[in-house]
C-alpha atoms as a PDB file:
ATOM      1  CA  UNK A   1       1.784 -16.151 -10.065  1.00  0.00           C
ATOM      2  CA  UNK A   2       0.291 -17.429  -6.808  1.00  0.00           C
ATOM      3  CA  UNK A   3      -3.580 -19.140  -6.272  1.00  0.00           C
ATOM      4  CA  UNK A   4      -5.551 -20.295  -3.689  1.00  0.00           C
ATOM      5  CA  UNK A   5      -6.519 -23.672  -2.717  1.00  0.00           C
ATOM      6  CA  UNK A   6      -9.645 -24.587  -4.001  1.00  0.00           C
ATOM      7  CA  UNK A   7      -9.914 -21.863  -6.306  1.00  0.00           C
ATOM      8  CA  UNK A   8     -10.385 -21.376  -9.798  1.00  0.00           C
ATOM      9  CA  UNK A   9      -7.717 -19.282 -11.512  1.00  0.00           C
ATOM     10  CA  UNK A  10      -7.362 -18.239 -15.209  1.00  0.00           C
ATOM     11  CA  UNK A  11      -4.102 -17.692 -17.776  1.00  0.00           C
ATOM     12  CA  UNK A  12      -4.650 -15.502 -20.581  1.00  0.00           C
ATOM     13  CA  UNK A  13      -2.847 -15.504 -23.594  1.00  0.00           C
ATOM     14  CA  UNK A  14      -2.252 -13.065 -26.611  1.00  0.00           C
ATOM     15  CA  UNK A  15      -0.392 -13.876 -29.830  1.00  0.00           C
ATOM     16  CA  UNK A  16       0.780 -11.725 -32.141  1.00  0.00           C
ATOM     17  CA  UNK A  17       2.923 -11.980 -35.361  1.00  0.00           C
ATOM     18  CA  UNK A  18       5.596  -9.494 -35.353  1.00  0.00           C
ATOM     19  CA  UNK A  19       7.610 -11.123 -38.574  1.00  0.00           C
ATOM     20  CA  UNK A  20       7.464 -10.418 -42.274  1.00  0.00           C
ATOM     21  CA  UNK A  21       5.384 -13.670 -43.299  1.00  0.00           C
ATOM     22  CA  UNK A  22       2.214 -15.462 -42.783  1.00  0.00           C
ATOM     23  CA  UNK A  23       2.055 -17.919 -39.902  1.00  0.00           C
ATOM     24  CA  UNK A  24      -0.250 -20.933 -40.109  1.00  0.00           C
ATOM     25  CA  UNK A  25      -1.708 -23.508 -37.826  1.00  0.00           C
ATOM     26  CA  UNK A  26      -0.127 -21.305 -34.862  1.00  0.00           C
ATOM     27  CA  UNK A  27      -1.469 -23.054 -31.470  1.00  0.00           C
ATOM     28  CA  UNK A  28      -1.334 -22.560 -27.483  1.00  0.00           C
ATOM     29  CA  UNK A  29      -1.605 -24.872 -25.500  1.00  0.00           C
ATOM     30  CA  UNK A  30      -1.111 -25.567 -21.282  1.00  0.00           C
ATOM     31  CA  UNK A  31      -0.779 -28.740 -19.694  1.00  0.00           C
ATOM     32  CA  UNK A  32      -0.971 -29.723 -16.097  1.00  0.00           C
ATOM     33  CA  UNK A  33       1.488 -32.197 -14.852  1.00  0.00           C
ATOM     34  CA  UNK A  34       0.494 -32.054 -11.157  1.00  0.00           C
ATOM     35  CA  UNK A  35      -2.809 -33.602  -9.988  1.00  0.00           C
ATOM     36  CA  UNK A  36      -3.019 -30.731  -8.162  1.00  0.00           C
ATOM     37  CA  UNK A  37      -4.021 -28.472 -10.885  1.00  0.00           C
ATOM     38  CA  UNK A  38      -6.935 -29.604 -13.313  1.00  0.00           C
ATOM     39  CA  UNK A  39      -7.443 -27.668 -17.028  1.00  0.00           C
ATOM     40  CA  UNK A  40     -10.765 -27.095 -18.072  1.00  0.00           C
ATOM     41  CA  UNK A  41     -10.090 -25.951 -21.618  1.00  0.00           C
ATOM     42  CA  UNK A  42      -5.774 -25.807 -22.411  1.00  0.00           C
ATOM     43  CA  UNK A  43      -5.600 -24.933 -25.763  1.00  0.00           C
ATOM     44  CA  UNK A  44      -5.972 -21.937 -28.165  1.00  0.00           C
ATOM     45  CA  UNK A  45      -5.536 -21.993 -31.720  1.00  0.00           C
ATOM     46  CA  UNK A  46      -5.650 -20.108 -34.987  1.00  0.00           C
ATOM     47  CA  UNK A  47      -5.722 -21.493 -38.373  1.00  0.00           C
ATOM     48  CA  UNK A  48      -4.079 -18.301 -40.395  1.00  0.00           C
ATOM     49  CA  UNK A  49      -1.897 -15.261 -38.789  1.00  0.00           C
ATOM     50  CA  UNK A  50      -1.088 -12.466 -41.034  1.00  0.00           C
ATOM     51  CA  UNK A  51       1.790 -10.210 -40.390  1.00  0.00           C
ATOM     52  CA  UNK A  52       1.260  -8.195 -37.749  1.00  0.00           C
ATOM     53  CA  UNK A  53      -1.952 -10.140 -36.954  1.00  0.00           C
ATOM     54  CA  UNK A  54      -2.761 -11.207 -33.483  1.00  0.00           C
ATOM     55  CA  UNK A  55      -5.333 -13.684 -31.924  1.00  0.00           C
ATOM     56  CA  UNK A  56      -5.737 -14.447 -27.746  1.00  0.00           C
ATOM     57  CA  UNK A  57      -8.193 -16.318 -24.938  1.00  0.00           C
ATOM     58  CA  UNK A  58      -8.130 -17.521 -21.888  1.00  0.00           C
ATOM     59  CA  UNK A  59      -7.217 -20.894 -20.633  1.00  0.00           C
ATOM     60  CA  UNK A  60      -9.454 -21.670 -16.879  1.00  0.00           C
ATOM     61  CA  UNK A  61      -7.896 -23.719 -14.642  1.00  0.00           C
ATOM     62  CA  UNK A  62      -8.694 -24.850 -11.043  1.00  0.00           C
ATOM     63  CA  UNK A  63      -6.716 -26.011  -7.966  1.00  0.00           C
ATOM     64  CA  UNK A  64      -7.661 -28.979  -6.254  1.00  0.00           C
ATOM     65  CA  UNK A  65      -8.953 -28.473  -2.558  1.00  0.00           C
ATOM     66  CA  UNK A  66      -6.047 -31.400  -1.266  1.00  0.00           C
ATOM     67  CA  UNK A  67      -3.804 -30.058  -3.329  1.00  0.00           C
ATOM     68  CA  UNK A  68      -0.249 -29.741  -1.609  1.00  0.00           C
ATOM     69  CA  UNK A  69       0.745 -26.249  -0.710  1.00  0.00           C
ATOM     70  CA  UNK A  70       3.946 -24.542  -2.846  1.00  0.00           C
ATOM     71  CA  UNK A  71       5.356 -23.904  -6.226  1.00  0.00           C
ATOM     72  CA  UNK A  72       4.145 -25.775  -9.204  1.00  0.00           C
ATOM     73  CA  UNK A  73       4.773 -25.994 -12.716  1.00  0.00           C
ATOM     74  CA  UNK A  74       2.569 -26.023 -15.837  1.00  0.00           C
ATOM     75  CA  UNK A  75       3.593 -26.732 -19.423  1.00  0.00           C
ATOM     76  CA  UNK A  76       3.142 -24.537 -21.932  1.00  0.00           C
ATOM     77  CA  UNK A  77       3.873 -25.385 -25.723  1.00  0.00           C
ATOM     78  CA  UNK A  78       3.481 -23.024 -28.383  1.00  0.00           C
ATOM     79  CA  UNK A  79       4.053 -23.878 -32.181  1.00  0.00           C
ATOM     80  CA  UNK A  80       3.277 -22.278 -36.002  1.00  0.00           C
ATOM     81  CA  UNK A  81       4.464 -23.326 -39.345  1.00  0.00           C
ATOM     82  CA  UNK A  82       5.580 -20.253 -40.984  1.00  0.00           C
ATOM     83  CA  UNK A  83       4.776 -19.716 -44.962  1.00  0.00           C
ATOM     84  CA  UNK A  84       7.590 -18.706 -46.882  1.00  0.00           C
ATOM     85  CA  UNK A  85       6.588 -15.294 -49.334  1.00  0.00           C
ATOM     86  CA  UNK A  86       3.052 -16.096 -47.398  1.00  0.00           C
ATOM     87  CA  UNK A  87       2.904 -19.190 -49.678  1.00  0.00           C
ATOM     88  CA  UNK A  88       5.377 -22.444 -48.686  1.00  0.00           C
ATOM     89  CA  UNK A  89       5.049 -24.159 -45.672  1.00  0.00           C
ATOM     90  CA  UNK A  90       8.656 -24.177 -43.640  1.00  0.00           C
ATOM     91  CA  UNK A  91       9.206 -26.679 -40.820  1.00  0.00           C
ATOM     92  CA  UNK A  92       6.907 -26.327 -37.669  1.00  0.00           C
ATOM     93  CA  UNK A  93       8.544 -24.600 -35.428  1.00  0.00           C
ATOM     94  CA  UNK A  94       7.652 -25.240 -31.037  1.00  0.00           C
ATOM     95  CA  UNK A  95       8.653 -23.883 -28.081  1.00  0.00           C
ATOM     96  CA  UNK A  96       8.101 -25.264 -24.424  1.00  0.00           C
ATOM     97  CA  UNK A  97       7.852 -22.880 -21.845  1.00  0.00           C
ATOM     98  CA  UNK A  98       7.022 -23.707 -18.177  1.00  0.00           C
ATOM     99  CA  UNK A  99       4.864 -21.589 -15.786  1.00  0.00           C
ATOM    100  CA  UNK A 100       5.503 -21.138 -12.347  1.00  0.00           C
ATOM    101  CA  UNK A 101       2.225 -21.448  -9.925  1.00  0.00           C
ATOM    102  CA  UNK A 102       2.459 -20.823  -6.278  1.00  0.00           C
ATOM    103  CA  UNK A 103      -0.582 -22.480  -4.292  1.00  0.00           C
ATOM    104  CA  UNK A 104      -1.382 -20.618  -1.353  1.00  0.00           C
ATOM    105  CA  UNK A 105      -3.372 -22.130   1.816  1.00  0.00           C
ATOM    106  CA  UNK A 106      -4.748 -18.053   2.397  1.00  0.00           C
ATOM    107  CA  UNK A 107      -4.799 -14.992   0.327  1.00  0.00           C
ATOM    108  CA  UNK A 108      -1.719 -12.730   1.239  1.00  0.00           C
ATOM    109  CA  UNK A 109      -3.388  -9.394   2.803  1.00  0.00           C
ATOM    110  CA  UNK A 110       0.060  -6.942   3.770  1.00  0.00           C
ATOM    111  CA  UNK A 111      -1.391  -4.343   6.298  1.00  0.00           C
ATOM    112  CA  UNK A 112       2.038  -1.726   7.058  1.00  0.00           C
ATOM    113  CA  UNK A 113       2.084   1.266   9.196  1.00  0.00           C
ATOM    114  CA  UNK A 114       4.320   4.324   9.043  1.00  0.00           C
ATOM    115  CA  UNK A 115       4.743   6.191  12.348  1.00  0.00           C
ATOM    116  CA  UNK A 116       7.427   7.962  14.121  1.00  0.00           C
ATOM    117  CA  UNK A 117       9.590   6.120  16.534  1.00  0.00           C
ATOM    118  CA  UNK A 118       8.745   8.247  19.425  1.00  0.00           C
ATOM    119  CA  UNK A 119       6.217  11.162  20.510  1.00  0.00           C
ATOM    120  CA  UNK A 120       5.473  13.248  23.273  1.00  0.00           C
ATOM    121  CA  UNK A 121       2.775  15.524  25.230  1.00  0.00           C
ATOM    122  CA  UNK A 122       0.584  18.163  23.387  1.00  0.00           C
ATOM    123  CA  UNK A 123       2.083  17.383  19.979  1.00  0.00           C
ATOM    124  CA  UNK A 124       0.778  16.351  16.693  1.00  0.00           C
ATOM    125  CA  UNK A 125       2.360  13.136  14.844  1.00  0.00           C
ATOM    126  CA  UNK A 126       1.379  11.162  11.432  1.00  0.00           C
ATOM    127  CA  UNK A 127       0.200   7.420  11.683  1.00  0.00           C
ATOM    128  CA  UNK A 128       0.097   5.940   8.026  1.00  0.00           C
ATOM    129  CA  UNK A 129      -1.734   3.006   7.319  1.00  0.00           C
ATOM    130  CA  UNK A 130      -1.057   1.061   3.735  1.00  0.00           C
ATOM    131  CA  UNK A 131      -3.687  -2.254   2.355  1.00  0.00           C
ATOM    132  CA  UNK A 132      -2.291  -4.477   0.052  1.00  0.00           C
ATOM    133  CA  UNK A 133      -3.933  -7.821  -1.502  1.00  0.00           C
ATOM    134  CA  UNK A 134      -1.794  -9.686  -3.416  1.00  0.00           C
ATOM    135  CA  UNK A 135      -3.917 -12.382  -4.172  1.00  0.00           C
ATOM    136  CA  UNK A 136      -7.324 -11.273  -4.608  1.00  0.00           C
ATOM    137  CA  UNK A 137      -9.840  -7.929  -4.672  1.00  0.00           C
ATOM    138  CA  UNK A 138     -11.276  -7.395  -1.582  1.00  0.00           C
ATOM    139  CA  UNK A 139     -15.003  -6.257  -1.129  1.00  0.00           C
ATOM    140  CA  UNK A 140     -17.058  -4.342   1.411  1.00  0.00           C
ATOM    141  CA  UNK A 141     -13.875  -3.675   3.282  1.00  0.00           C
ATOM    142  CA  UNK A 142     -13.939  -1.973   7.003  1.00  0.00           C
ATOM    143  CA  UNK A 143     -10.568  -0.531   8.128  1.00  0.00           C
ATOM    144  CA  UNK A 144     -10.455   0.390  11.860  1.00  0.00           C
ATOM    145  CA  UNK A 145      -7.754   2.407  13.780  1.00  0.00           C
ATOM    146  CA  UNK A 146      -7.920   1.894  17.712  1.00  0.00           C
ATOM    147  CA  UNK A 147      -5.868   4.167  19.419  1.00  0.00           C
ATOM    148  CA  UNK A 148      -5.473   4.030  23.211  1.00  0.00           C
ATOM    149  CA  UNK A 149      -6.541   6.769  25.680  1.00  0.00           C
ATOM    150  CA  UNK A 150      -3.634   8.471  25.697  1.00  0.00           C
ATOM    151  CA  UNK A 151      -3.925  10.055  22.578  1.00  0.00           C
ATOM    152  CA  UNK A 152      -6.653  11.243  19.920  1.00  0.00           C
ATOM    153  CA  UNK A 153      -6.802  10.743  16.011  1.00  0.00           C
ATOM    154  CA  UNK A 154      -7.841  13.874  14.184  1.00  0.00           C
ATOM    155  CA  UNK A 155     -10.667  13.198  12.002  1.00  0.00           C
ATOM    156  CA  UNK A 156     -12.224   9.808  10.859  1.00  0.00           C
ATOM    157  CA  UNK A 157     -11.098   6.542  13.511  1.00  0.00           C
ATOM    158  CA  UNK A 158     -12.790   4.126  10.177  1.00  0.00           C
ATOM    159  CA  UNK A 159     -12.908   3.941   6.627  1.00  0.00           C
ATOM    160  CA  UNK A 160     -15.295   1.784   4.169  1.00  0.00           C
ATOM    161  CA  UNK A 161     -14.626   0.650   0.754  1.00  0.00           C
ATOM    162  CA  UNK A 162     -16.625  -1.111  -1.718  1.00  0.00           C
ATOM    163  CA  UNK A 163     -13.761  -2.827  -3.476  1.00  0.00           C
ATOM    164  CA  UNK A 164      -9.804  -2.944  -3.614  1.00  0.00           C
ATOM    165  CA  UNK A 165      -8.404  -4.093  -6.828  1.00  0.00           C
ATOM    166  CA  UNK A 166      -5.776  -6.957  -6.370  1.00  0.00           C
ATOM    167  CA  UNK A 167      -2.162  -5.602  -6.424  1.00  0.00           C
ATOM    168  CA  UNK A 168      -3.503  -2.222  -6.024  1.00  0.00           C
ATOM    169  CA  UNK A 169      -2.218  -0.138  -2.727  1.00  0.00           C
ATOM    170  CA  UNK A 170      -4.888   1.314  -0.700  1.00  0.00           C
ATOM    171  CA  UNK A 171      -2.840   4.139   1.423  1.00  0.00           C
ATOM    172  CA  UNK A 172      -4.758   6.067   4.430  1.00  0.00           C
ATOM    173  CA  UNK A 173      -3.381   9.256   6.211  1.00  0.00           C
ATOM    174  CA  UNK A 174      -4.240  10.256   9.737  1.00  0.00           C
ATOM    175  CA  UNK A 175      -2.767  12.611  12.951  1.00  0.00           C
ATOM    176  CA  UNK A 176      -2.602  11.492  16.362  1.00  0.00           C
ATOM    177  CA  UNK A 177      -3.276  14.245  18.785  1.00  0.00           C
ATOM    178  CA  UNK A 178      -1.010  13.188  22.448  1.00  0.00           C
ATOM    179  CA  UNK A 179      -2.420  15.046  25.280  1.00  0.00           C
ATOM    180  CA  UNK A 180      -1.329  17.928  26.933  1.00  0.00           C
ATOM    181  CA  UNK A 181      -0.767  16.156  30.374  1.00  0.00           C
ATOM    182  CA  UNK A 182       2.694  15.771  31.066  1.00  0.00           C
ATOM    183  CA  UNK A 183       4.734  12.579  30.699  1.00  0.00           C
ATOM    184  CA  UNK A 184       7.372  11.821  33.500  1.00  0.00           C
ATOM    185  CA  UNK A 185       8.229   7.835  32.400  1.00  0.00           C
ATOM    186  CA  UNK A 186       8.222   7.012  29.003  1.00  0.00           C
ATOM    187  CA  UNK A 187       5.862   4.182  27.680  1.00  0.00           C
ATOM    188  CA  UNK A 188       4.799   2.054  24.954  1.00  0.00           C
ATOM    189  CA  UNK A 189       1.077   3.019  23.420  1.00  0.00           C
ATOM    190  CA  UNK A 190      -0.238   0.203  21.538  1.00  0.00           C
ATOM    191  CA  UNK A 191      -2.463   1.068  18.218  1.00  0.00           C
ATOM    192  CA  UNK A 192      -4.274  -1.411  16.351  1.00  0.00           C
ATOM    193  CA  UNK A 193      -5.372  -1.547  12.772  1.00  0.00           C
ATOM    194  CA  UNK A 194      -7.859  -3.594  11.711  1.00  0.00           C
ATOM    195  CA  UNK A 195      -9.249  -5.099   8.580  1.00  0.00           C
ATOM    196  CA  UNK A 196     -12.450  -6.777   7.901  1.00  0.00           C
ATOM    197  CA  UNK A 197     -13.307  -7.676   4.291  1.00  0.00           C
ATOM    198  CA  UNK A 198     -15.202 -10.759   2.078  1.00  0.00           C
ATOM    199  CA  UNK A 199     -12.807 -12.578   0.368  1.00  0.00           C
ATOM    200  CA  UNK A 200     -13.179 -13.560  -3.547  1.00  0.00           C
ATOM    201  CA  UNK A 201     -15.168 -16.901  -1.982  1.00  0.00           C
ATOM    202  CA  UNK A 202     -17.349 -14.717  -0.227  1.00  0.00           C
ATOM    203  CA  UNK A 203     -16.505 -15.415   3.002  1.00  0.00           C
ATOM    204  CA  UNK A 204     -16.008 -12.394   5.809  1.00  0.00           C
ATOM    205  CA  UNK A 205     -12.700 -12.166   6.628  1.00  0.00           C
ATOM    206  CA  UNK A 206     -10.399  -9.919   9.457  1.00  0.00           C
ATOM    207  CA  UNK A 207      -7.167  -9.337   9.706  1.00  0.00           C
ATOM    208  CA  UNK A 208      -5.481  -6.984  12.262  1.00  0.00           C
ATOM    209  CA  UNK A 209      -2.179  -5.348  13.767  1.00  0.00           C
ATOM    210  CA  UNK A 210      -0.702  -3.611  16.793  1.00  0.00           C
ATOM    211  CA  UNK A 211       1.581  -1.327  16.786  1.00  0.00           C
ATOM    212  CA  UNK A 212       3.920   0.122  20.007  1.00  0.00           C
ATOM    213  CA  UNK A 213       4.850   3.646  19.315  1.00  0.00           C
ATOM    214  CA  UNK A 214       7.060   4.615  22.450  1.00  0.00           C
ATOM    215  CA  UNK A 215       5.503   8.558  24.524  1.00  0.00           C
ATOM    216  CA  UNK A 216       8.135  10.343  26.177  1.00  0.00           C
ATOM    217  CA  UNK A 217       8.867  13.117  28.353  1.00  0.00           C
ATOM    218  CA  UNK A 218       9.182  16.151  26.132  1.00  0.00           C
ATOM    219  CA  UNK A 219      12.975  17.391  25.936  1.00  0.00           C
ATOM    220  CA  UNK A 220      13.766  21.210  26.352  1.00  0.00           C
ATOM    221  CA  UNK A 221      14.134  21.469  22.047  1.00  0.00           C
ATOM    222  CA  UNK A 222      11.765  19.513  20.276  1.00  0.00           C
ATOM    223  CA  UNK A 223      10.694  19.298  16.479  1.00  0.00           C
ATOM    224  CA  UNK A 224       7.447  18.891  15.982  1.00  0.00           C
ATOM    225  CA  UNK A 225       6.699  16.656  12.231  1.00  0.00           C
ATOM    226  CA  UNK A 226       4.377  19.789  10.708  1.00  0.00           C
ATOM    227  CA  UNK A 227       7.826  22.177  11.413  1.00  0.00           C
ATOM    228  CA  UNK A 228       6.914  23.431  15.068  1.00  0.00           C
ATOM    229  CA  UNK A 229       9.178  23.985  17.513  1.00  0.00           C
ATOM    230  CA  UNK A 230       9.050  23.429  21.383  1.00  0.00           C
ATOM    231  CA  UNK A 231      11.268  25.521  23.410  1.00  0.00           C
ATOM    232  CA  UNK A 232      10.499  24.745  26.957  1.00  0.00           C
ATOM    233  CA  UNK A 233       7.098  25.633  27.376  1.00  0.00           C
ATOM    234  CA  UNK A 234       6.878  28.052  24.464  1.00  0.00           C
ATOM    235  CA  UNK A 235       5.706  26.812  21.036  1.00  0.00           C
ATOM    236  CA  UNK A 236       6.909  28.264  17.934  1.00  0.00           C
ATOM    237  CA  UNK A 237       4.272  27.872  15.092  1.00  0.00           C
ATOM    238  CA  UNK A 238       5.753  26.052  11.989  1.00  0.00           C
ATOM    239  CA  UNK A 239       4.389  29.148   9.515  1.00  0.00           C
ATOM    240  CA  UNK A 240       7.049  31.223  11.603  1.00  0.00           C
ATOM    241  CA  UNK A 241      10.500  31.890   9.828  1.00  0.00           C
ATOM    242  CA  UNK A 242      13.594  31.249  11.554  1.00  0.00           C
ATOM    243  CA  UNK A 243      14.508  34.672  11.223  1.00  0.00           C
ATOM    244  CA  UNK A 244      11.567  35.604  13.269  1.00  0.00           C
ATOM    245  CA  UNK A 245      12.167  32.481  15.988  1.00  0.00           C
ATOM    246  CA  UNK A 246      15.412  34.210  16.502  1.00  0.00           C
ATOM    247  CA  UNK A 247      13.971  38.200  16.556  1.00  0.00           C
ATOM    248  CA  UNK A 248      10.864  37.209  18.754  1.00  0.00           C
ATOM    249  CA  UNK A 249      12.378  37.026  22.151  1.00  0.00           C
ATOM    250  CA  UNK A 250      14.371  40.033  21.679  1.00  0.00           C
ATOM    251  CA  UNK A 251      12.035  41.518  19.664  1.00  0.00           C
ATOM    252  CA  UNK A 252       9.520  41.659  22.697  1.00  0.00           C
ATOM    253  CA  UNK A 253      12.000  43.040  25.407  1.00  0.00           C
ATOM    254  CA  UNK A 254      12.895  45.424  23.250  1.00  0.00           C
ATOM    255  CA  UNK A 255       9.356  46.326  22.869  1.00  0.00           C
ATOM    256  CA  UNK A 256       8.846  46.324  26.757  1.00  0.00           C
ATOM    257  CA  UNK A 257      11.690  48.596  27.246  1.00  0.00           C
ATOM    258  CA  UNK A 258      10.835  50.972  24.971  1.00  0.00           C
ATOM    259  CA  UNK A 259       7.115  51.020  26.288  1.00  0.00           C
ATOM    260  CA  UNK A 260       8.380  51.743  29.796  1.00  0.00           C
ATOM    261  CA  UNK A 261      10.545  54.984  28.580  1.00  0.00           C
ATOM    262  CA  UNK A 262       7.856  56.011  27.111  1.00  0.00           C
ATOM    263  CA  UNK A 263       5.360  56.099  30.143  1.00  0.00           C
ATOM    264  CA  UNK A 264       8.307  57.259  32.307  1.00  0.00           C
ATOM    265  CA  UNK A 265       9.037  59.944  29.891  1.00  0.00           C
ATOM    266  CA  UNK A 266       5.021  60.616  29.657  1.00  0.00           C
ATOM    267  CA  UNK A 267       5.060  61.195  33.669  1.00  0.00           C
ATOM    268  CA  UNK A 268       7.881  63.126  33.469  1.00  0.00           C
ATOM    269  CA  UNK A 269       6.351  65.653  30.999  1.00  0.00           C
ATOM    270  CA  UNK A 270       3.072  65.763  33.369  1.00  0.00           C
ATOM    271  CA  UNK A 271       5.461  66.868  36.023  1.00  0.00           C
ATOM    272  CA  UNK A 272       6.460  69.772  34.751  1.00  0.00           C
END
């Protein structure tokens, strides 16, 4: 696992007897071999454990604010004597086992976006924005999307949260609108996302990002991301069948020309 500098940081532990017997004197204990790292309380301990008993706690530990930045180890050395038919004491029985600890100089905040590589004029396109804190919760967070005058974002621009749980996604969904002017060289829009929050130290913290999505001229055929289609000037809807993008042009000549034999056969009959 990974801490902070400066920080206090816990390990919790949980015990449980999954054999036949009794367990006795059964202990837990973590020691720090860096001078980075200082235990406040390293040891857990139980006198008895029946079978299928259990026992647990939590050792608190805190990293020094000089302490050097990177992976450190602590020990951890866990023992019992079992009791044979729950009654005779067998040899004690110990097992080291060493726990990795990353120290970090700043909480790891991973702000990713998911947009399409390019867009054009009088479209709609998807801009996904995903929060993750690896480290620590984050409180009172603000999360801002700044798009540039080019385009429009459907609905809310900012979002507020009391709290996001450590190691716990935070995904946000949004459309940008691109304006029905028409594009003759294609550029680079920059959007930026950012993130203010208070760290687990309380301190107000911001963290940001800008992304390039690349506008375009609009081709002749064009997809649109909901299912539309562009043909030229005329837009298919995305609720229309392909059946019917295929009928609708003929469809409506058809339609015309039967219209216009029917007036000329209408004037006809007045004729006469």
């Amino acid at each position: 696992d990974s801490v902070i500098v400066g920080r206090d940081f816990t390990i919790s532990v949980f015990v449980q007897n999954n054999g036949w017997e009794d367990k006795k004197d059964v202990m837990f204990s973590v020691d720090s071999q860096s001078p980075d790292i200082v235990a406040k309380n390293q040891t857990i301990a139980a006198n008895r454990l029946s079978k299928s008993g259990s026992f647990g706690g939590t050792l608190e530990f805190s990293s020094v604010q000089s302490s050097e930045l990177g992976m450190h180890y602590l020990n951890a050395i866990y023992s019992h004597v079992l009791l044979s038919n729950n009654e005779t004491p067998q040899p004690k029985m110990q097992k080291n086992i060493a726990i990795p600890i990353t120290i970090k100089d700043e909480p790891e905040i991973h702000l990713r976006t998911t947009t399409p590589t390019s867009i054009f004029e009088n479209a709609e396109f998807p801009f996904d924005v995903e929060l993750l804190s690896s480290d620590i919760s984050l409180h009172d967070v603000l999360v801002q999307i700044v798009a540039p005058s080019d385009v429009t974002i459907r609905g809310q621009t900012s979002y507020t949260y009391s709290v996001i749980e450590k190691n716990t996604p935070l995904s946000i969904k949004t459309q940008i609108i691109t304006a029905p002017t028409q594009v003759t060289l294609e550029h680079k829009l920059p959007f930026e996302v950012k993130v203010e929050y208070v760290d687990d130290a309380g301190k107000q913290k911001t963290t940001s990002k800008i992304v390039e999505v690349l506008l375009r001229p609009r081709t002749f055929m064009e997809f649109t991301t909901d299912g539309g289609l562009w043909l030229g000037n005329f837009f298919l809807a995305p609720y229309v069948s392909m059946g019917t993008i295929i009928g609708i042009p003929a469809g409506t000549l058809f339609s015309l020309m039967v219209r216009r034999l029917q007036k000329k056969k209408k004037t006809k009959r007045k004729k006469q």
